[in-house]
PDB file of N, CA and C in Angstrom:
ATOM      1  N   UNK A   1      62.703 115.230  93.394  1.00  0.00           N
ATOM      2  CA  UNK A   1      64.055 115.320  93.899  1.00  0.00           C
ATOM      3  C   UNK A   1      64.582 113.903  94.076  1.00  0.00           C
ATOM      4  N   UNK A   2      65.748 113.601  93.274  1.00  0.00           N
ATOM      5  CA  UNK A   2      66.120 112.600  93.332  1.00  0.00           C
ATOM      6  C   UNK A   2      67.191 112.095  94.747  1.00  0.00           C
ATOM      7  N   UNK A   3      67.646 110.990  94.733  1.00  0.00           N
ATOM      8  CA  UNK A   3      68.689 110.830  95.891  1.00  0.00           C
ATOM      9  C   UNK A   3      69.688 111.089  95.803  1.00  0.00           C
ATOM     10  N   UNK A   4      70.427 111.317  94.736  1.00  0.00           N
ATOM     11  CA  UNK A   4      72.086 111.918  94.058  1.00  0.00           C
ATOM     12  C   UNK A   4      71.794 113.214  94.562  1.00  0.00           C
ATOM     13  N   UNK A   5      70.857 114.241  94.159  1.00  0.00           N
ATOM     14  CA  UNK A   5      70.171 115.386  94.465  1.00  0.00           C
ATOM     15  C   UNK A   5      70.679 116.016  96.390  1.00  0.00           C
ATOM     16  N   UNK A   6      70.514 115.042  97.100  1.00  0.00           N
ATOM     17  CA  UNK A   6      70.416 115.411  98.425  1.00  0.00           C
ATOM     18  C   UNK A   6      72.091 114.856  99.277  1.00  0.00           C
ATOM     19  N   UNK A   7      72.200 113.845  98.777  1.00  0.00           N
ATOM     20  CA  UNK A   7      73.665 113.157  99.153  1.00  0.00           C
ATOM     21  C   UNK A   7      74.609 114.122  99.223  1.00  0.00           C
ATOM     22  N   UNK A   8      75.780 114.133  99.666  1.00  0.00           N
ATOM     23  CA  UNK A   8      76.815 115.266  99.858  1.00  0.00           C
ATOM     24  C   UNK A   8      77.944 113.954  99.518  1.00  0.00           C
ATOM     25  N   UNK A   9      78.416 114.788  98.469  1.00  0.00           N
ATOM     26  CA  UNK A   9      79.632 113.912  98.016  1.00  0.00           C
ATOM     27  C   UNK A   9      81.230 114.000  98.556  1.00  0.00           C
ATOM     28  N   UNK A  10      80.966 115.145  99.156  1.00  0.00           N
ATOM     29  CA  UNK A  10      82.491 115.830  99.978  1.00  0.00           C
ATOM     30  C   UNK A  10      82.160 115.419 101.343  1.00  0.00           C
ATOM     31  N   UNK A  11      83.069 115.517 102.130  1.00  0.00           N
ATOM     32  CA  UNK A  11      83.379 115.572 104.100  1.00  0.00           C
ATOM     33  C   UNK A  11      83.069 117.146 104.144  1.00  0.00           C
ATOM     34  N   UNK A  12      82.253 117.654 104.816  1.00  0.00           N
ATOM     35  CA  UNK A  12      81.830 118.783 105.336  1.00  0.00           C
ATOM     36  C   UNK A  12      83.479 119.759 106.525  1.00  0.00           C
ATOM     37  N   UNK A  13      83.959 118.838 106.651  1.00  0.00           N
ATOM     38  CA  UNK A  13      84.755 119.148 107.865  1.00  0.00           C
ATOM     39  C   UNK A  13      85.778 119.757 107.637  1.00  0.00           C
ATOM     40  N   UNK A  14      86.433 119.534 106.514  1.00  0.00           N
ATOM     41  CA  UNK A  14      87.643 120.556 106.146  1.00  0.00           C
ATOM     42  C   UNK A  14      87.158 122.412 106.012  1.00  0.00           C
ATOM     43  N   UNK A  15      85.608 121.958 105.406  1.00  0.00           N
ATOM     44  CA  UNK A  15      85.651 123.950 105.772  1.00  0.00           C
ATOM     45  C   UNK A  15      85.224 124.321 107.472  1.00  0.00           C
ATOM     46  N   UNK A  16      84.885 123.391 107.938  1.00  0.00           N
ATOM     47  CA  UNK A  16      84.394 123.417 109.427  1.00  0.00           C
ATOM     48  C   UNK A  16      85.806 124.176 110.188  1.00  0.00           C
ATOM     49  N   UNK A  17      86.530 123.349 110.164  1.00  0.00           N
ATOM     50  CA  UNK A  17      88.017 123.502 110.401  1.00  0.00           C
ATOM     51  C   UNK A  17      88.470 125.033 109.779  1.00  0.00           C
ATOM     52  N   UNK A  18      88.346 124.946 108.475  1.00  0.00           N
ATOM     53  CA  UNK A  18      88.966 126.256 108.009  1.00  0.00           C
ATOM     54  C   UNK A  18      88.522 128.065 108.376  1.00  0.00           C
ATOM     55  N   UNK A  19      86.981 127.905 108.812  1.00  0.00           N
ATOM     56  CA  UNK A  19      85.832 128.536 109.331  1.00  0.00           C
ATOM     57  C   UNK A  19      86.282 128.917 110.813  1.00  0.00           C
ATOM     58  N   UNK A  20      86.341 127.562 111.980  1.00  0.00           N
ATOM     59  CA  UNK A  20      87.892 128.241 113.070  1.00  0.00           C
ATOM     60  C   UNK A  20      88.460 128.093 113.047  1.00  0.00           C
ATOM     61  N   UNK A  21      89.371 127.901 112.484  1.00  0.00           N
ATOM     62  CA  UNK A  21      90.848 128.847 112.320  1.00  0.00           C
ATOM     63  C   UNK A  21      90.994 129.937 112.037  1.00  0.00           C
ATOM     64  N   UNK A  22      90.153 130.452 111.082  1.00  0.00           N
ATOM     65  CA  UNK A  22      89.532 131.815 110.629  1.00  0.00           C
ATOM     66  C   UNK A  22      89.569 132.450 111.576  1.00  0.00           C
ATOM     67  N   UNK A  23      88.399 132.088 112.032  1.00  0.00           N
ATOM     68  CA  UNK A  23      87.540 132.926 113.172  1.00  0.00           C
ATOM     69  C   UNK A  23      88.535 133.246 114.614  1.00  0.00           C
ATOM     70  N   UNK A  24      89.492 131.866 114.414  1.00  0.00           N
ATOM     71  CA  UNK A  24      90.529 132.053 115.816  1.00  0.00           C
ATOM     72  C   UNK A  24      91.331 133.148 116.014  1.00  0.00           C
ATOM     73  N   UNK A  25      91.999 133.037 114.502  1.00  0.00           N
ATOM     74  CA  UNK A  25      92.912 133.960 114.159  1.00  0.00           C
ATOM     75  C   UNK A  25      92.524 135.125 113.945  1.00  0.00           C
ATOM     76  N   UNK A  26      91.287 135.765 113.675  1.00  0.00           N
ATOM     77  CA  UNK A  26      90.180 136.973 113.717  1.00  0.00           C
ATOM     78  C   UNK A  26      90.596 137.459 115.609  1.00  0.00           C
ATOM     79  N   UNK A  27      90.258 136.672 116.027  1.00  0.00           N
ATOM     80  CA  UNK A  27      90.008 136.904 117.547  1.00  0.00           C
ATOM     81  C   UNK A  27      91.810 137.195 118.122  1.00  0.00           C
ATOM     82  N   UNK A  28      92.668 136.686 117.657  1.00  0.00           N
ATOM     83  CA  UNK A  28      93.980 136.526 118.063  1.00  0.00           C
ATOM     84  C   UNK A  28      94.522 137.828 117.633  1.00  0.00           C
ATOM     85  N   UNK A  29      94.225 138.576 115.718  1.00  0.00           N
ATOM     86  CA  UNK A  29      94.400 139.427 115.877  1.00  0.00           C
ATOM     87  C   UNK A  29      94.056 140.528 116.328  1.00  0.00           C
ATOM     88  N   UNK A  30      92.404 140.777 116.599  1.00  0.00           N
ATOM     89  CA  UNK A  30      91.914 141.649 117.814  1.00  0.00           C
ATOM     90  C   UNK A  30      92.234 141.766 118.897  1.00  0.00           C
ATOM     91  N   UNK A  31      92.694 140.227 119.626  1.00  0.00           N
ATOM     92  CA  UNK A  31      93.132 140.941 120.989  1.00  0.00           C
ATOM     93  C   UNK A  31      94.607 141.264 120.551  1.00  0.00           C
ATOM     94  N   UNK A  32      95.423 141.695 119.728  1.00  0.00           N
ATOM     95  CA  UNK A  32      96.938 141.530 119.358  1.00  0.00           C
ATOM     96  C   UNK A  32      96.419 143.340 118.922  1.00  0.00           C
ATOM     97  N   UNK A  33      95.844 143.611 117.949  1.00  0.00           N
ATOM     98  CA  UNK A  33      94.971 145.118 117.999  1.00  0.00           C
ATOM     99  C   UNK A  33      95.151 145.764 119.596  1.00  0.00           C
ATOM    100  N   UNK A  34      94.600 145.304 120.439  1.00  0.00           N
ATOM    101  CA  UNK A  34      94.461 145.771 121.579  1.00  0.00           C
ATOM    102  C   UNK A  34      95.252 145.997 122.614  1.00  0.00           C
ATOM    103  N   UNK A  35      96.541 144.999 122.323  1.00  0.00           N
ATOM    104  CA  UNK A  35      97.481 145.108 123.188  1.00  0.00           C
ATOM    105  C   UNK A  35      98.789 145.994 122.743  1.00  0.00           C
ATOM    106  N   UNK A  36      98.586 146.584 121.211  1.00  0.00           N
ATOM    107  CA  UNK A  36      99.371 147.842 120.881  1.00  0.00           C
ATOM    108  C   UNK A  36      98.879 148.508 120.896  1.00  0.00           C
ATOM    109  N   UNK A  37      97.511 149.175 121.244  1.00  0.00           N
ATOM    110  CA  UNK A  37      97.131 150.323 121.180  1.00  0.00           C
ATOM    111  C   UNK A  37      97.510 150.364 122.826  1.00  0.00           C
ATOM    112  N   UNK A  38      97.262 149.702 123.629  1.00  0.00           N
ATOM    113  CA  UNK A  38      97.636 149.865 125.201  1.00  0.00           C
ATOM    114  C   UNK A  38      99.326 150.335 124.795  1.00  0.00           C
ATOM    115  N   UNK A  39     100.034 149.825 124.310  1.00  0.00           N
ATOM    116  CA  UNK A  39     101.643 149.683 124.844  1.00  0.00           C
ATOM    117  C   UNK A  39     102.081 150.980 124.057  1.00  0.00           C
ATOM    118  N   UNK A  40     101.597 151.552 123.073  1.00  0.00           N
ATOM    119  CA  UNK A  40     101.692 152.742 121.960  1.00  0.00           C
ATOM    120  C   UNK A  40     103.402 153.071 122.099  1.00  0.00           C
ATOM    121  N   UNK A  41     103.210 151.859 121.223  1.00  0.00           N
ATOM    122  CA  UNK A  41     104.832 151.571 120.699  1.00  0.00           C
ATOM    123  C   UNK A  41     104.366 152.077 118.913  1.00  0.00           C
ATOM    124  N   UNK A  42     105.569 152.721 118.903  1.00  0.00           N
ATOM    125  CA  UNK A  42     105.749 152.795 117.145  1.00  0.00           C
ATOM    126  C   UNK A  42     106.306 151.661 116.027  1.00  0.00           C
ATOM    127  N   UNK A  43     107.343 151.529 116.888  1.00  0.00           N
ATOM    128  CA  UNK A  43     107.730 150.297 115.795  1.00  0.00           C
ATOM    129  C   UNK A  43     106.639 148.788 115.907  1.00  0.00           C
ATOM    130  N   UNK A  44     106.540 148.573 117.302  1.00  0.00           N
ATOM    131  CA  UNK A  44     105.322 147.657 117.375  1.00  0.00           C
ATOM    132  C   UNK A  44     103.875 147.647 116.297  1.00  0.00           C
ATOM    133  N   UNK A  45     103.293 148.824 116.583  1.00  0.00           N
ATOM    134  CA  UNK A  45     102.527 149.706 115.645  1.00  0.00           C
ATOM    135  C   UNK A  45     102.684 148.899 114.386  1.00  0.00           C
ATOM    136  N   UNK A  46     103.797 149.293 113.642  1.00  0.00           N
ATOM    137  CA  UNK A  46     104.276 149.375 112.263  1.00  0.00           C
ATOM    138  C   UNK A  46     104.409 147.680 112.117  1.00  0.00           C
ATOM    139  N   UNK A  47     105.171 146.685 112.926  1.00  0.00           N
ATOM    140  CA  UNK A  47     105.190 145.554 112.469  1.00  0.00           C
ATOM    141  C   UNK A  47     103.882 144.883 112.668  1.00  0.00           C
ATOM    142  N   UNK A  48     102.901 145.141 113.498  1.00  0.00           N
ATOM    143  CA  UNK A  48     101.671 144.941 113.417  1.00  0.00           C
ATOM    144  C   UNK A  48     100.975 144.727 112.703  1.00  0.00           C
ATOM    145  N   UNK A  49     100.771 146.174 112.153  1.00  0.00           N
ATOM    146  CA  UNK A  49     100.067 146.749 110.793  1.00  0.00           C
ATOM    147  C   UNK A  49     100.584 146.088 109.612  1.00  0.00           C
ATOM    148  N   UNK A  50     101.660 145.698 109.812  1.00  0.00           N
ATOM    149  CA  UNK A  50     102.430 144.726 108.542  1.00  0.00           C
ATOM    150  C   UNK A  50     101.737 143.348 108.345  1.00  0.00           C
ATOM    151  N   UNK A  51     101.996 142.657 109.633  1.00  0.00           N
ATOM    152  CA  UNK A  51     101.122 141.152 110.262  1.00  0.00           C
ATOM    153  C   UNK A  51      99.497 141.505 109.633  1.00  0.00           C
ATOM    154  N   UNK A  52      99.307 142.059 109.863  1.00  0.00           N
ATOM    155  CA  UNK A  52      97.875 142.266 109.834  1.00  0.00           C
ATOM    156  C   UNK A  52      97.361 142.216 108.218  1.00  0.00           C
ATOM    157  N   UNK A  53      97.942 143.300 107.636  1.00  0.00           N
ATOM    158  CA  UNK A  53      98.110 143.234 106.109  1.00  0.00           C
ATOM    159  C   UNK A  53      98.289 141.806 105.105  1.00  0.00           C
ATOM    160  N   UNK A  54      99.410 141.021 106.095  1.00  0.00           N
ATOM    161  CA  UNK A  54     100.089 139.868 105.210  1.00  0.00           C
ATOM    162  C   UNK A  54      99.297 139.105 105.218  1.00  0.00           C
ATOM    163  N   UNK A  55      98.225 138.865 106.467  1.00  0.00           N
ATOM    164  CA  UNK A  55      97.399 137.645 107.367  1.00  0.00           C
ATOM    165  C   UNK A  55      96.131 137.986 106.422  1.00  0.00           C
ATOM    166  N   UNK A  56      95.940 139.246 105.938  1.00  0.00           N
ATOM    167  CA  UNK A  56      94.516 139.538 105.125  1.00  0.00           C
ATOM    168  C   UNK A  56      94.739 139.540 103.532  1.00  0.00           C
ATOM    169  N   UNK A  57      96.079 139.274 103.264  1.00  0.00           N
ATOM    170  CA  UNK A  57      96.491 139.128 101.864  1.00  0.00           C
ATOM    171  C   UNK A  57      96.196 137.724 101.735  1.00  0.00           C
ATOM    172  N   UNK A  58      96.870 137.068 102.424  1.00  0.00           N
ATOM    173  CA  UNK A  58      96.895 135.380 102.714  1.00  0.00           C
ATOM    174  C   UNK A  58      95.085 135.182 102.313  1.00  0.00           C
ATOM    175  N   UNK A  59      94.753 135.794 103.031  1.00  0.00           N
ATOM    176  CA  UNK A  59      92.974 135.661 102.783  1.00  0.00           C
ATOM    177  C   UNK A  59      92.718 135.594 101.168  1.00  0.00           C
ATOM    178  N   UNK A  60      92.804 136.911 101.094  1.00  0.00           N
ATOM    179  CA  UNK A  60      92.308 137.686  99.746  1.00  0.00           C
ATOM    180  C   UNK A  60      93.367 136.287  98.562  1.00  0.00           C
ATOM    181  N   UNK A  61      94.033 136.108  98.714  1.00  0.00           N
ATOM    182  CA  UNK A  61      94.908 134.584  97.919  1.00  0.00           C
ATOM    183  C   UNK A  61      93.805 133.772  97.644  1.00  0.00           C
ATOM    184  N   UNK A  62      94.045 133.507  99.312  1.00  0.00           N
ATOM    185  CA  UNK A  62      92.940 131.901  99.225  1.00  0.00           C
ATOM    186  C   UNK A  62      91.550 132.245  98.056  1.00  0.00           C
ATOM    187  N   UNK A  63      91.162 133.661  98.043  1.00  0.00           N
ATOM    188  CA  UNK A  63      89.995 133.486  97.767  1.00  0.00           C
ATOM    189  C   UNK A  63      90.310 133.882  96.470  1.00  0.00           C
ATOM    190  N   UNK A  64      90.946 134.560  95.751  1.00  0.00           N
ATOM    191  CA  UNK A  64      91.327 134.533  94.014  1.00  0.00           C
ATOM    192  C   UNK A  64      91.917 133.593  93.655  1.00  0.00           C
ATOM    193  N   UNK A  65      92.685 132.742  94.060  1.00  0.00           N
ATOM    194  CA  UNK A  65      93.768 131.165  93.497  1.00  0.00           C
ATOM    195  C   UNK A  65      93.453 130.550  93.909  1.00  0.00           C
ATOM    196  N   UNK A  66      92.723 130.047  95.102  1.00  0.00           N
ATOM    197  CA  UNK A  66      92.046 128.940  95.594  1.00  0.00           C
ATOM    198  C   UNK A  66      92.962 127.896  95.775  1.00  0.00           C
ATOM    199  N   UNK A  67      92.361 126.487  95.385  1.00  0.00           N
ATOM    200  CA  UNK A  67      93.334 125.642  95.315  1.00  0.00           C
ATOM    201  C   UNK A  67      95.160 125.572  94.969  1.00  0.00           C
ATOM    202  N   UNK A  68      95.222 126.649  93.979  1.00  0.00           N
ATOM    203  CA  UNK A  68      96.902 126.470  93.652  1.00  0.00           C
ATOM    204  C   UNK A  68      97.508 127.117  94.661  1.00  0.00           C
ATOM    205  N   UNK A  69      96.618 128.276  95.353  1.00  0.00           N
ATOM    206  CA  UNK A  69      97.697 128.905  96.052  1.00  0.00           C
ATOM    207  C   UNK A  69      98.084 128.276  97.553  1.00  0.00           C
ATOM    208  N   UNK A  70      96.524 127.583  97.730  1.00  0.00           N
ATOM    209  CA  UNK A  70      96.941 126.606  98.957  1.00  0.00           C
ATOM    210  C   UNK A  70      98.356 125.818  98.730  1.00  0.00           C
ATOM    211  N   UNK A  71      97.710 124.931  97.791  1.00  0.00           N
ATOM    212  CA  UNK A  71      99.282 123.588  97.190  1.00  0.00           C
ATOM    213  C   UNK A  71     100.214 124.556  97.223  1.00  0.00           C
ATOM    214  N   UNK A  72     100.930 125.338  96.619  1.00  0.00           N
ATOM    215  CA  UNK A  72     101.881 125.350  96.418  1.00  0.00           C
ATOM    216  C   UNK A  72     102.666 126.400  97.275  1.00  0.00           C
ATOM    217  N   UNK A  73     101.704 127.554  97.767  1.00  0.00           N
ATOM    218  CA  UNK A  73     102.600 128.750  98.842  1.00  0.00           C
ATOM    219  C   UNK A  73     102.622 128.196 100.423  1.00  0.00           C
ATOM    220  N   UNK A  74     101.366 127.353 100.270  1.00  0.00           N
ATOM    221  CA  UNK A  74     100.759 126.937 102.481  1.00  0.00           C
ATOM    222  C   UNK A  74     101.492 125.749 102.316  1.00  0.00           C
ATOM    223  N   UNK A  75     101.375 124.802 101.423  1.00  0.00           N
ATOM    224  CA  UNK A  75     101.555 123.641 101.189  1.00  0.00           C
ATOM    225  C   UNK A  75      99.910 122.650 101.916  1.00  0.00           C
ATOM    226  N   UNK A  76      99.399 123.226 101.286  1.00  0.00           N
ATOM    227  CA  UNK A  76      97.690 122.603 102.624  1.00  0.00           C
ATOM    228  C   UNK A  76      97.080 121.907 101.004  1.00  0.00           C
ATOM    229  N   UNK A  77      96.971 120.362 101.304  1.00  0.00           N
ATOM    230  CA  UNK A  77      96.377 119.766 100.228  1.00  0.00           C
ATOM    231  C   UNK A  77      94.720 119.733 101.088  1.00  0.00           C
ATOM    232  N   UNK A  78      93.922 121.283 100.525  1.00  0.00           N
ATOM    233  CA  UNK A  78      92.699 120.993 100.208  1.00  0.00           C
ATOM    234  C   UNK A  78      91.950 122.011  99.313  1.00  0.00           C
ATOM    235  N   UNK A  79      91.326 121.182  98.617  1.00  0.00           N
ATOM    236  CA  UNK A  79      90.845 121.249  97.332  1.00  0.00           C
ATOM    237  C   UNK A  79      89.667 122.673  97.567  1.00  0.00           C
ATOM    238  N   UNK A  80      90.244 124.053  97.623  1.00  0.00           N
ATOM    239  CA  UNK A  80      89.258 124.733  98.176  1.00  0.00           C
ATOM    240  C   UNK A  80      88.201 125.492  97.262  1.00  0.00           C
ATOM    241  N   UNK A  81      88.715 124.881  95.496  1.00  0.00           N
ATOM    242  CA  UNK A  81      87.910 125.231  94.932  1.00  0.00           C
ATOM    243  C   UNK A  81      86.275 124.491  95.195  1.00  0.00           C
ATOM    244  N   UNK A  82      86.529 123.066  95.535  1.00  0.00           N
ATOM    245  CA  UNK A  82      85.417 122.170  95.834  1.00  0.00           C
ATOM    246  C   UNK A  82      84.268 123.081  96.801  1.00  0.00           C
ATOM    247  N   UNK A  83      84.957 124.087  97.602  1.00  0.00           N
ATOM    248  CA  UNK A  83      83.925 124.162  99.001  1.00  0.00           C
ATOM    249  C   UNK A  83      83.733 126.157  98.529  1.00  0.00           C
ATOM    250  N   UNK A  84      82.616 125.975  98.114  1.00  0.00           N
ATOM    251  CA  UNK A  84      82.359 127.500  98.183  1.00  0.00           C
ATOM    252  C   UNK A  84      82.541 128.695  99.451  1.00  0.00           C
ATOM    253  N   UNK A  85      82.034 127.471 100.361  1.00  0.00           N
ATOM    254  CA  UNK A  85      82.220 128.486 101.544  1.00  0.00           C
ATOM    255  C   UNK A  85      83.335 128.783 102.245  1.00  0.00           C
ATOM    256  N   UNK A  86      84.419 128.232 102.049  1.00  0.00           N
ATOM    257  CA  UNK A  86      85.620 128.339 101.958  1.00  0.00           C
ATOM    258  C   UNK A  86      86.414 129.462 100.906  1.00  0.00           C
ATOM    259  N   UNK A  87      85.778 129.391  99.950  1.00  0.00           N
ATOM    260  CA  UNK A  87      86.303 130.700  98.384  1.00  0.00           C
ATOM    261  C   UNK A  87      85.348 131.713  99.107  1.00  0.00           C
ATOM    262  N   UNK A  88      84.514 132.130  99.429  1.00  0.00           N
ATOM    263  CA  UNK A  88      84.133 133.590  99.826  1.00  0.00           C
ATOM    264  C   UNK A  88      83.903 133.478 101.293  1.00  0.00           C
ATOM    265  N   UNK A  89      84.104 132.371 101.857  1.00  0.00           N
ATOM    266  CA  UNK A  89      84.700 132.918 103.480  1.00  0.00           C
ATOM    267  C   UNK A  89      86.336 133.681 103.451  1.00  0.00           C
ATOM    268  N   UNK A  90      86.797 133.434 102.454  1.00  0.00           N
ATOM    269  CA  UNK A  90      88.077 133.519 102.504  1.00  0.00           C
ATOM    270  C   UNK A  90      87.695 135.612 102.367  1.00  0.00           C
ATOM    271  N   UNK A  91      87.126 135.765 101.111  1.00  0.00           N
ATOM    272  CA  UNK A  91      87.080 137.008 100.945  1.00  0.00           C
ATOM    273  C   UNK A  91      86.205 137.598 102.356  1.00  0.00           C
ATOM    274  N   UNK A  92      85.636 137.095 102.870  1.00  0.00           N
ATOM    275  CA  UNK A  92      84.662 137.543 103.877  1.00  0.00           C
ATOM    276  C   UNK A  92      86.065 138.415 105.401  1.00  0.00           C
ATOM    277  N   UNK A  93      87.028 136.864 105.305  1.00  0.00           N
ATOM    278  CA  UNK A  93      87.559 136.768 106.272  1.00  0.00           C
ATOM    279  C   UNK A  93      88.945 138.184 106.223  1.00  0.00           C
ATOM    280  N   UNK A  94      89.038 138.169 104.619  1.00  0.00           N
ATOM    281  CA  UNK A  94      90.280 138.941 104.415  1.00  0.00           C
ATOM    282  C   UNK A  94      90.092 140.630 104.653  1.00  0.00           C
ATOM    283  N   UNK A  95      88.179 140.672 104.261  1.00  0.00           N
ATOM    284  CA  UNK A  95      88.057 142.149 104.809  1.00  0.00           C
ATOM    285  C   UNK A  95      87.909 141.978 106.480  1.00  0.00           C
ATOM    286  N   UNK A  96      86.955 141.214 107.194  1.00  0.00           N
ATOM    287  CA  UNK A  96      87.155 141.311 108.274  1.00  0.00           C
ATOM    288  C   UNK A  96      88.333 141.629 109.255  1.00  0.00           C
ATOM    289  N   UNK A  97      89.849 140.960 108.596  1.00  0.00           N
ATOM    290  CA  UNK A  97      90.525 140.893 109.426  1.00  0.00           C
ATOM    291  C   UNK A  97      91.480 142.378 109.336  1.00  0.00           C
ATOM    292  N   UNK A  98      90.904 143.504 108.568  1.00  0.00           N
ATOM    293  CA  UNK A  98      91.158 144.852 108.475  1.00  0.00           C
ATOM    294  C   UNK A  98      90.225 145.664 109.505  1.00  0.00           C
ATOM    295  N   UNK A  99      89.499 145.076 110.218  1.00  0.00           N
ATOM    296  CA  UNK A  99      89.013 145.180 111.575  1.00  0.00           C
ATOM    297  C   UNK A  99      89.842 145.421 112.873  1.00  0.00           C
ATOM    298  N   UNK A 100      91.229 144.632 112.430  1.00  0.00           N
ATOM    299  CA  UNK A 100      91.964 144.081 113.365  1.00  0.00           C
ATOM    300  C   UNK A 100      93.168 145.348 113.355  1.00  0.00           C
ATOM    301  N   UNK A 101      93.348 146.448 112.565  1.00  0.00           N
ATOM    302  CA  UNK A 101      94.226 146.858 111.930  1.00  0.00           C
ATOM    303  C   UNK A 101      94.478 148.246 113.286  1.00  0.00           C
ATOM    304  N   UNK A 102      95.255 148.069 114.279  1.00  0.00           N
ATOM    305  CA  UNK A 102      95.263 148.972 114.714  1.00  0.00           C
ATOM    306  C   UNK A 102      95.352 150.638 114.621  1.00  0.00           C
ATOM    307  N   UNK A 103      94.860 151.577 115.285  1.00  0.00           N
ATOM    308  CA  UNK A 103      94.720 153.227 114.796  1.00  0.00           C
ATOM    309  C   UNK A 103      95.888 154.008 114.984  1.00  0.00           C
ATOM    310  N   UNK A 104      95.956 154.656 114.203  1.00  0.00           N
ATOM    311  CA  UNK A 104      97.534 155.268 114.033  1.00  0.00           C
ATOM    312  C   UNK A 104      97.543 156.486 114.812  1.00  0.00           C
ATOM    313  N   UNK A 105      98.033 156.621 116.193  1.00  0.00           N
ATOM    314  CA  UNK A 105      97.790 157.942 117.355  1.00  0.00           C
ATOM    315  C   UNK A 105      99.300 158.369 116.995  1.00  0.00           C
ATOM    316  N   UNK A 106     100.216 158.511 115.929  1.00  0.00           N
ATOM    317  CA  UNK A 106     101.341 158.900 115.826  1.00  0.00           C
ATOM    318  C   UNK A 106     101.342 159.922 115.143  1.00  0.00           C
ATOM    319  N   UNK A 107     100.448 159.697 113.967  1.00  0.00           N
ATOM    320  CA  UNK A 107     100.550 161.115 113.308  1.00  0.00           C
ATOM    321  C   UNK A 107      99.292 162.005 113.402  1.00  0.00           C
ATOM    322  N   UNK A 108     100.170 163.282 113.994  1.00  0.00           N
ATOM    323  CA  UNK A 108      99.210 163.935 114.419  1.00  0.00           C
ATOM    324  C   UNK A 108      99.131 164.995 113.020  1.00  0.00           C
ATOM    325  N   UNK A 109      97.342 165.778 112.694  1.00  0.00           N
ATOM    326  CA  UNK A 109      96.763 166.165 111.704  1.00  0.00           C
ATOM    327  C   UNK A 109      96.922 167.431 112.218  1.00  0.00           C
ATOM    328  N   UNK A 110      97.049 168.367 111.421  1.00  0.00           N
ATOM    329  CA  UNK A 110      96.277 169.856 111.844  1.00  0.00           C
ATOM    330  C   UNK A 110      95.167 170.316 111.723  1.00  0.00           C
TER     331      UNK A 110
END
């Protein structure tokens, strides 16, 4: 094993960063989950479920376009094809955050 071999040629810290924010915004929309199922508002409900959708699309982006879709829709210059764990945290993060998706007590089934 050579020394090129072990060296890290990137800053570790931009996915550090991207990893919580993730994780923040995971937690922000769970407790945001929790505070419409308490208030069992409908339209709340519905723009929720919207947020929630857009915030896990945004994911599912990052992790099929990677870099272009950062540059040019976030405007975020980082190179996220470089950091793997960043391209399938992204997919990791975009199903997780369908976790967050509050339960629909409006329509009732027979």
């Amino acid at each position: 094993m050579s020394y090129d071999e072990i060296v890290i040629t990137q800053s570790i810290w931009p996915a550090i960063f991207y990893h919580v924010i993730s994780v923040a915004i995971f937690f922000l929309l769970f407790g945001g989950k929790i505070l419409v199922m308490k208030k069992k508002n409908r339209s709340l409900f519905i723009f929720y479920s919207l947020l929630v959708v857009f915030i896990a699309s945004i994911q599912f982006s990052l992790f099929t376009h990677g870099t272009q879709f950062a540059k040019s829709f976030l405007h975020i210059d980082l190179n996220i094809d470089a950091y793997d764990s960043v391209g399938y945290g992204a997919l990791f993060y975009a199903l997780t955050y369908l976790f967050a998706m509050p339960r629909n007590i409006f329509v009732k089934y027979i």
